[in-house]
PDB file of N, CA and C in Angstrom:
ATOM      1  N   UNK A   1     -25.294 138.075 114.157  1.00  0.00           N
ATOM      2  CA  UNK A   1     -24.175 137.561 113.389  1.00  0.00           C
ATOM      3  C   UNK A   1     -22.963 137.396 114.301  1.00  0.00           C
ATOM      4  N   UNK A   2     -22.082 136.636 114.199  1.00  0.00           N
ATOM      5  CA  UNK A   2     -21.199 136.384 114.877  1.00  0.00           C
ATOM      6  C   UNK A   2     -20.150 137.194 114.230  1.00  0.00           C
ATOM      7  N   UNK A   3     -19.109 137.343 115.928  1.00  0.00           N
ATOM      8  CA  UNK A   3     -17.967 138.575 115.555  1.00  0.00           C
ATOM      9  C   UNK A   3     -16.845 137.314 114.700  1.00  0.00           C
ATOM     10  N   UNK A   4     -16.600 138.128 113.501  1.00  0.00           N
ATOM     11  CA  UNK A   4     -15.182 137.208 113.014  1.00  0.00           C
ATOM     12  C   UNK A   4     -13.786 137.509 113.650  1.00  0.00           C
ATOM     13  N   UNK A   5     -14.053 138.775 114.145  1.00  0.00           N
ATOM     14  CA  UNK A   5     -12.854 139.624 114.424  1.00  0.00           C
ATOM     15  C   UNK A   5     -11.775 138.508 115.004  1.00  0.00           C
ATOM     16  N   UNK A   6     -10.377 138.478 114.728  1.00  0.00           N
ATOM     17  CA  UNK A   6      -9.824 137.651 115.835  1.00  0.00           C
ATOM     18  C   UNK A   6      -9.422 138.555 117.034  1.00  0.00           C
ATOM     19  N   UNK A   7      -8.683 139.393 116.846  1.00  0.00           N
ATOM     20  CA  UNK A   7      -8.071 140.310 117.739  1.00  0.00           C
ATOM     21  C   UNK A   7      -9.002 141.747 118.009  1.00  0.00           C
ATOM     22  N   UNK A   8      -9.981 142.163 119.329  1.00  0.00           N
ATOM     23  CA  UNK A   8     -10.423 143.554 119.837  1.00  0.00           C
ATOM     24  C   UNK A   8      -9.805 144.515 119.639  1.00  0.00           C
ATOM     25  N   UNK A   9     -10.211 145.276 119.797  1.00  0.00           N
ATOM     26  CA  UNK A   9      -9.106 146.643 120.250  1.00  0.00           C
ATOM     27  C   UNK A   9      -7.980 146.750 119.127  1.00  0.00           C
ATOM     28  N   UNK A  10      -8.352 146.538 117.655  1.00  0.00           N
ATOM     29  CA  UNK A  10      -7.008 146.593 116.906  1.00  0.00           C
ATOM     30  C   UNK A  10      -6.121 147.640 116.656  1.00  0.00           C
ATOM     31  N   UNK A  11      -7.071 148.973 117.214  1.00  0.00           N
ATOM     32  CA  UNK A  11      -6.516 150.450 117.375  1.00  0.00           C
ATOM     33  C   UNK A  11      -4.423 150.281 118.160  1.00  0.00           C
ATOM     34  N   UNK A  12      -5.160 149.478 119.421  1.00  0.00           N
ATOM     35  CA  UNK A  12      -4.140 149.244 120.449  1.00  0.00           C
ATOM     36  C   UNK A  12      -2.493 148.006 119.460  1.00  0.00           C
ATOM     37  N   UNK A  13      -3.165 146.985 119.186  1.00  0.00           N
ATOM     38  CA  UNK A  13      -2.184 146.388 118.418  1.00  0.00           C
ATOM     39  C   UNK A  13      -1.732 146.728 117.110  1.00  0.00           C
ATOM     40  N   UNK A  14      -2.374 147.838 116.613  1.00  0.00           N
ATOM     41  CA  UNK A  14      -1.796 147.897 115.330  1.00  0.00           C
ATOM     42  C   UNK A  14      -0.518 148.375 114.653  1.00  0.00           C
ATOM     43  N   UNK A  15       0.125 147.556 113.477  1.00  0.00           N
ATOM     44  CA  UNK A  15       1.789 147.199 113.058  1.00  0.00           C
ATOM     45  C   UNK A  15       2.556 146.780 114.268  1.00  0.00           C
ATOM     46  N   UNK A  16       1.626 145.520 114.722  1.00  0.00           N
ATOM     47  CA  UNK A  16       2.617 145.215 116.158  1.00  0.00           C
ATOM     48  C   UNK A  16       1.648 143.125 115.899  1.00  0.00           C
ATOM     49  N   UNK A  17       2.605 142.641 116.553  1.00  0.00           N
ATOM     50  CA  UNK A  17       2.388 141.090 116.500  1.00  0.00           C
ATOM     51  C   UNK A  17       1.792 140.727 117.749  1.00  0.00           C
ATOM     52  N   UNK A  18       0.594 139.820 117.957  1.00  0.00           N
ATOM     53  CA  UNK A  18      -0.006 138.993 118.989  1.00  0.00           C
ATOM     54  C   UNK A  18      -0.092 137.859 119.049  1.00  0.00           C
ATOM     55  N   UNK A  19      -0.556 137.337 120.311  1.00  0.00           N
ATOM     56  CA  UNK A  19      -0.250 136.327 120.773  1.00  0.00           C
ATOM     57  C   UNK A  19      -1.868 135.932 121.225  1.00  0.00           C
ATOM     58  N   UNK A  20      -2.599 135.499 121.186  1.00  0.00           N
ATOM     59  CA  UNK A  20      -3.861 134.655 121.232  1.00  0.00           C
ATOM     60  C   UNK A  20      -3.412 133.295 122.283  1.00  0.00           C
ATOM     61  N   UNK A  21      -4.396 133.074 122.808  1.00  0.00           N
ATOM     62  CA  UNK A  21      -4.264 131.298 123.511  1.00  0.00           C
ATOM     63  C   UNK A  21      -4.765 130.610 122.617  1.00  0.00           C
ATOM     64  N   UNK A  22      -6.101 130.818 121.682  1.00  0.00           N
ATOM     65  CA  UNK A  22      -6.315 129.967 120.156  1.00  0.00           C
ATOM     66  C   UNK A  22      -7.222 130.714 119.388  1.00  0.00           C
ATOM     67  N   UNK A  23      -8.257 130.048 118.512  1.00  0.00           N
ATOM     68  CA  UNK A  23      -8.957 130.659 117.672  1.00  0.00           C
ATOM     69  C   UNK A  23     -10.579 130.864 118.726  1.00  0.00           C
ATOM     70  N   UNK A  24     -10.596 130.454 119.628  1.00  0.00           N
ATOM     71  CA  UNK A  24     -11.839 129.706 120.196  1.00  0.00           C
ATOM     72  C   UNK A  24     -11.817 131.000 121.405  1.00  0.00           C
ATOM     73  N   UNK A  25     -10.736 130.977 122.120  1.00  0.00           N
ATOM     74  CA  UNK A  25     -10.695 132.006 123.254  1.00  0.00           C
ATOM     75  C   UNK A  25      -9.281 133.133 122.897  1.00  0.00           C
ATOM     76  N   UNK A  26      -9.792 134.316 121.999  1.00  0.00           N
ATOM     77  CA  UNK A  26      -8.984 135.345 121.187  1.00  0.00           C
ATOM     78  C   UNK A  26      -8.270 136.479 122.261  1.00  0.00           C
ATOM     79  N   UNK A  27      -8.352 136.373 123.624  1.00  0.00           N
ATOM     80  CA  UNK A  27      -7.876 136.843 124.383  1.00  0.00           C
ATOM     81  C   UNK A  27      -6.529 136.968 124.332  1.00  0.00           C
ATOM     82  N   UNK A  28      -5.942 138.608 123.738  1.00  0.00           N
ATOM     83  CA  UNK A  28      -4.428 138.868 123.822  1.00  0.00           C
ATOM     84  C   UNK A  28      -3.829 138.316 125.099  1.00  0.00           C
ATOM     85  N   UNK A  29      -3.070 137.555 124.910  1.00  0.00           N
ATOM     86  CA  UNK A  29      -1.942 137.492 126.114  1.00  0.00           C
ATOM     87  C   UNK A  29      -0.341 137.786 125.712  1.00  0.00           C
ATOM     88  N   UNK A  30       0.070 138.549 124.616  1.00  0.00           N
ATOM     89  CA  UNK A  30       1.403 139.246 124.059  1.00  0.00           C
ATOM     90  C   UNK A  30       0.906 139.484 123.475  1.00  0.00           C
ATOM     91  N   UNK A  31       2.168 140.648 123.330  1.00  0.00           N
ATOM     92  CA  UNK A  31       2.190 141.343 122.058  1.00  0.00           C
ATOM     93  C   UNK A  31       3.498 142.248 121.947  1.00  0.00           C
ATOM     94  N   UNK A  32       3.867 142.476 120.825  1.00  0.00           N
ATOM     95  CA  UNK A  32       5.002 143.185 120.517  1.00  0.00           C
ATOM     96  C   UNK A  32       5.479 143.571 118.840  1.00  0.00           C
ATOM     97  N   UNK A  33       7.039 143.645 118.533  1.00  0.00           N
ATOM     98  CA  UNK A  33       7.073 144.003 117.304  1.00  0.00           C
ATOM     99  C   UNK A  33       8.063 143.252 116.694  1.00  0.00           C
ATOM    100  N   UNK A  34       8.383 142.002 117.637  1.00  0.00           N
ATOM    101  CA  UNK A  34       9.542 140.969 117.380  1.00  0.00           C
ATOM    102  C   UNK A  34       8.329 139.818 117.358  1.00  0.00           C
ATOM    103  N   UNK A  35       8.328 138.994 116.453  1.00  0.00           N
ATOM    104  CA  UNK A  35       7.026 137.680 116.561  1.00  0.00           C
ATOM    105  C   UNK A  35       7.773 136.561 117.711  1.00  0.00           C
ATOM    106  N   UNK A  36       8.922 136.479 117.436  1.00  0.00           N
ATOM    107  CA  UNK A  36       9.649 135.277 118.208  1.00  0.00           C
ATOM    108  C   UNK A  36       9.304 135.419 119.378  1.00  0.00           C
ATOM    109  N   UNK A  37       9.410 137.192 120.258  1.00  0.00           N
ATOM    110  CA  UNK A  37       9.399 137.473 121.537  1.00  0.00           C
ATOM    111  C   UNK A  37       7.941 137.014 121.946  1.00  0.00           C
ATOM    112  N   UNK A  38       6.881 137.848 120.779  1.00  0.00           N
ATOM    113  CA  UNK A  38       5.948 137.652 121.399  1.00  0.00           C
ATOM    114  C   UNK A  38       5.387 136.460 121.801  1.00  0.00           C
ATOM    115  N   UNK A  39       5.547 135.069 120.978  1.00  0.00           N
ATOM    116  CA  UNK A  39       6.045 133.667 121.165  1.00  0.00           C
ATOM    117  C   UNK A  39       6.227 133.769 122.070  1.00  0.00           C
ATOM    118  N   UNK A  40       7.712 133.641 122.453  1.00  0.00           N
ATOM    119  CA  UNK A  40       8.022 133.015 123.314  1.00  0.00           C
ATOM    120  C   UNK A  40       7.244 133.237 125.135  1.00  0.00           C
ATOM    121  N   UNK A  41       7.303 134.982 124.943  1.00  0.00           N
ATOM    122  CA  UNK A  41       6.395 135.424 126.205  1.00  0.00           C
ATOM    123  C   UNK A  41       5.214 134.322 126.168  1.00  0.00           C
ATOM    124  N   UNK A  42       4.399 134.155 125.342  1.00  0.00           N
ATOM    125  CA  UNK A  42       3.341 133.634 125.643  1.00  0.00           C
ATOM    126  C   UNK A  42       3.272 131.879 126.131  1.00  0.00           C
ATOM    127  N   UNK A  43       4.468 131.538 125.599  1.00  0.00           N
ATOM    128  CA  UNK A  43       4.845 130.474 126.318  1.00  0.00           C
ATOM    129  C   UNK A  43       4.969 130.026 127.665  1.00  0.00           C
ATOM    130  N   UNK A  44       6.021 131.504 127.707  1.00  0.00           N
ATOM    131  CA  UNK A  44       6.303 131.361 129.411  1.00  0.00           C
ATOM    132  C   UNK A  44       5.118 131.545 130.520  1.00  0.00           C
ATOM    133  N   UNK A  45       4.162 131.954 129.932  1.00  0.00           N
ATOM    134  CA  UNK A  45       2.826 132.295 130.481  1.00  0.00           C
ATOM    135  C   UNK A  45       1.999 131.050 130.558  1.00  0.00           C
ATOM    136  N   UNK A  46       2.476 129.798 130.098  1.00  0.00           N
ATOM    137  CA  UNK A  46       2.012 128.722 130.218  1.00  0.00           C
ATOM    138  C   UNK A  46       1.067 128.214 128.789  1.00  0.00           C
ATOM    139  N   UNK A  47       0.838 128.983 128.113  1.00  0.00           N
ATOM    140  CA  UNK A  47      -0.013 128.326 126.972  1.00  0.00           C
ATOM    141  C   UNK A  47       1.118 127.689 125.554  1.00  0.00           C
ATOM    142  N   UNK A  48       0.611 126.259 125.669  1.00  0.00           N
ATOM    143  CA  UNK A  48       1.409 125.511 124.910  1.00  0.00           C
ATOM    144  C   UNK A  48       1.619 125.608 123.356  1.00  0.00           C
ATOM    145  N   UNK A  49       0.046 126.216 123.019  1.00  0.00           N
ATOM    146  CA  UNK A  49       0.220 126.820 121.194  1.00  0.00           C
ATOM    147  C   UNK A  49      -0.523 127.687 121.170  1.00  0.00           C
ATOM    148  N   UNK A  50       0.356 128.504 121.625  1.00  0.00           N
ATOM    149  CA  UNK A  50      -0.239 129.720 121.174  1.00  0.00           C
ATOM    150  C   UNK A  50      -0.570 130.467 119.303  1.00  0.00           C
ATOM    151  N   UNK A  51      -1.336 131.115 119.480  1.00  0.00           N
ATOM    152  CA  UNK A  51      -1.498 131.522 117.960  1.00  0.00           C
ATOM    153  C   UNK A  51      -1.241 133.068 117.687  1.00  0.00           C
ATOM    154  N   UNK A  52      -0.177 132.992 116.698  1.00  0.00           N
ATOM    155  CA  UNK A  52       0.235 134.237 116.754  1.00  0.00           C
ATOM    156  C   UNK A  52      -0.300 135.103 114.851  1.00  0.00           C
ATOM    157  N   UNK A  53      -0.060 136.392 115.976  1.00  0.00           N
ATOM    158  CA  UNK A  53      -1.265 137.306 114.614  1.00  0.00           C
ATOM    159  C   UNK A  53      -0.313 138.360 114.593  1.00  0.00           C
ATOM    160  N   UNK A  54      -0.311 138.947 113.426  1.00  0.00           N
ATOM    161  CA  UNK A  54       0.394 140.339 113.000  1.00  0.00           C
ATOM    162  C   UNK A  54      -1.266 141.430 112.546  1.00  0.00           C
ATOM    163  N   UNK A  55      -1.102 142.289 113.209  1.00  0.00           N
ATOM    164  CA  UNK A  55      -2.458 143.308 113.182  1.00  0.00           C
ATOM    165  C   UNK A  55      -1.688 144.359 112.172  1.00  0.00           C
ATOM    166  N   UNK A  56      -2.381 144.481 110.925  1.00  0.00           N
ATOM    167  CA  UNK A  56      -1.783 145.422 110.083  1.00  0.00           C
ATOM    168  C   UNK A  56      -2.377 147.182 110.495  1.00  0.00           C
ATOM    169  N   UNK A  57      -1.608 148.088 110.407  1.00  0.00           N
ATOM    170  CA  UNK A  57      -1.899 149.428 110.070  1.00  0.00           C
ATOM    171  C   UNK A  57      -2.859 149.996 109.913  1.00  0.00           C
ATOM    172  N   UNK A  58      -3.335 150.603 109.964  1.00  0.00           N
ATOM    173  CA  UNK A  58      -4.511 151.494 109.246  1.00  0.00           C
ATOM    174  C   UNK A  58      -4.272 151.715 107.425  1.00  0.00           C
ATOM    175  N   UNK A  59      -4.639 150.801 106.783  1.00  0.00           N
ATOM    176  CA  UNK A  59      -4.855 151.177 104.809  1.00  0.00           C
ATOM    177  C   UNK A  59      -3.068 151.138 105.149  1.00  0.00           C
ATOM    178  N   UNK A  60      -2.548 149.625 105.536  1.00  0.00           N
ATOM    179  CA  UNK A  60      -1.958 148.980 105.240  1.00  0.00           C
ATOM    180  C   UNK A  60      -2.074 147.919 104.168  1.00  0.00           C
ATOM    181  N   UNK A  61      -1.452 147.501 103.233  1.00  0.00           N
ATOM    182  CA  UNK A  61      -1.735 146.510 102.006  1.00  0.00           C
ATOM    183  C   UNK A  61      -0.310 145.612 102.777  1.00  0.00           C
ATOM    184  N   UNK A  62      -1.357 143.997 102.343  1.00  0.00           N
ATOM    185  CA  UNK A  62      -0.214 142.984 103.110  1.00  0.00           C
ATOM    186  C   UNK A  62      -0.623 141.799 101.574  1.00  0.00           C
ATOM    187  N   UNK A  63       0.315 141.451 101.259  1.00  0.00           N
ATOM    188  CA  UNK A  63       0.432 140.380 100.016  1.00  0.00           C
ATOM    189  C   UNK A  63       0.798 139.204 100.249  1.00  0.00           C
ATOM    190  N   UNK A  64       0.140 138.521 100.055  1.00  0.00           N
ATOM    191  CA  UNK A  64       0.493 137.080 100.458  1.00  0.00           C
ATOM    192  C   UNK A  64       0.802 136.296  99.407  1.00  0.00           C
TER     193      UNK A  64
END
């Protein structure tokens, strides 16, 4: 079966925002607890759209 996961290691990002190069290659390249920063870092790193993820908590509830 294929992994859905987007983000590894969610132990490490969790209640903190990432930065992905896309959906295809899920490799963190930021991360932080400001979304803009983590943006923008990933910019400056050269990737043009980056995709950004918020990794919730452990038996965190998020409402959309």
């Amino acid at each position: 079966m294929k992994d859905l996961a987007l983000v590894s290691n969610e132990k490490r990002y969790s209640g903190k925002y990432v930065a992905i190069r896309s959906l295809k290659n899920k490799k963190v390249i930021a991360w932080g607890t400001d979304p803009l920063k983590v943006y923008e870092q990933a910019k400056k790193l050269g990737v043009r759209e980056p995709v950004l993820l918020y990794v919730p908590e452990k038996d965190e509830v998020l409402i959309y």
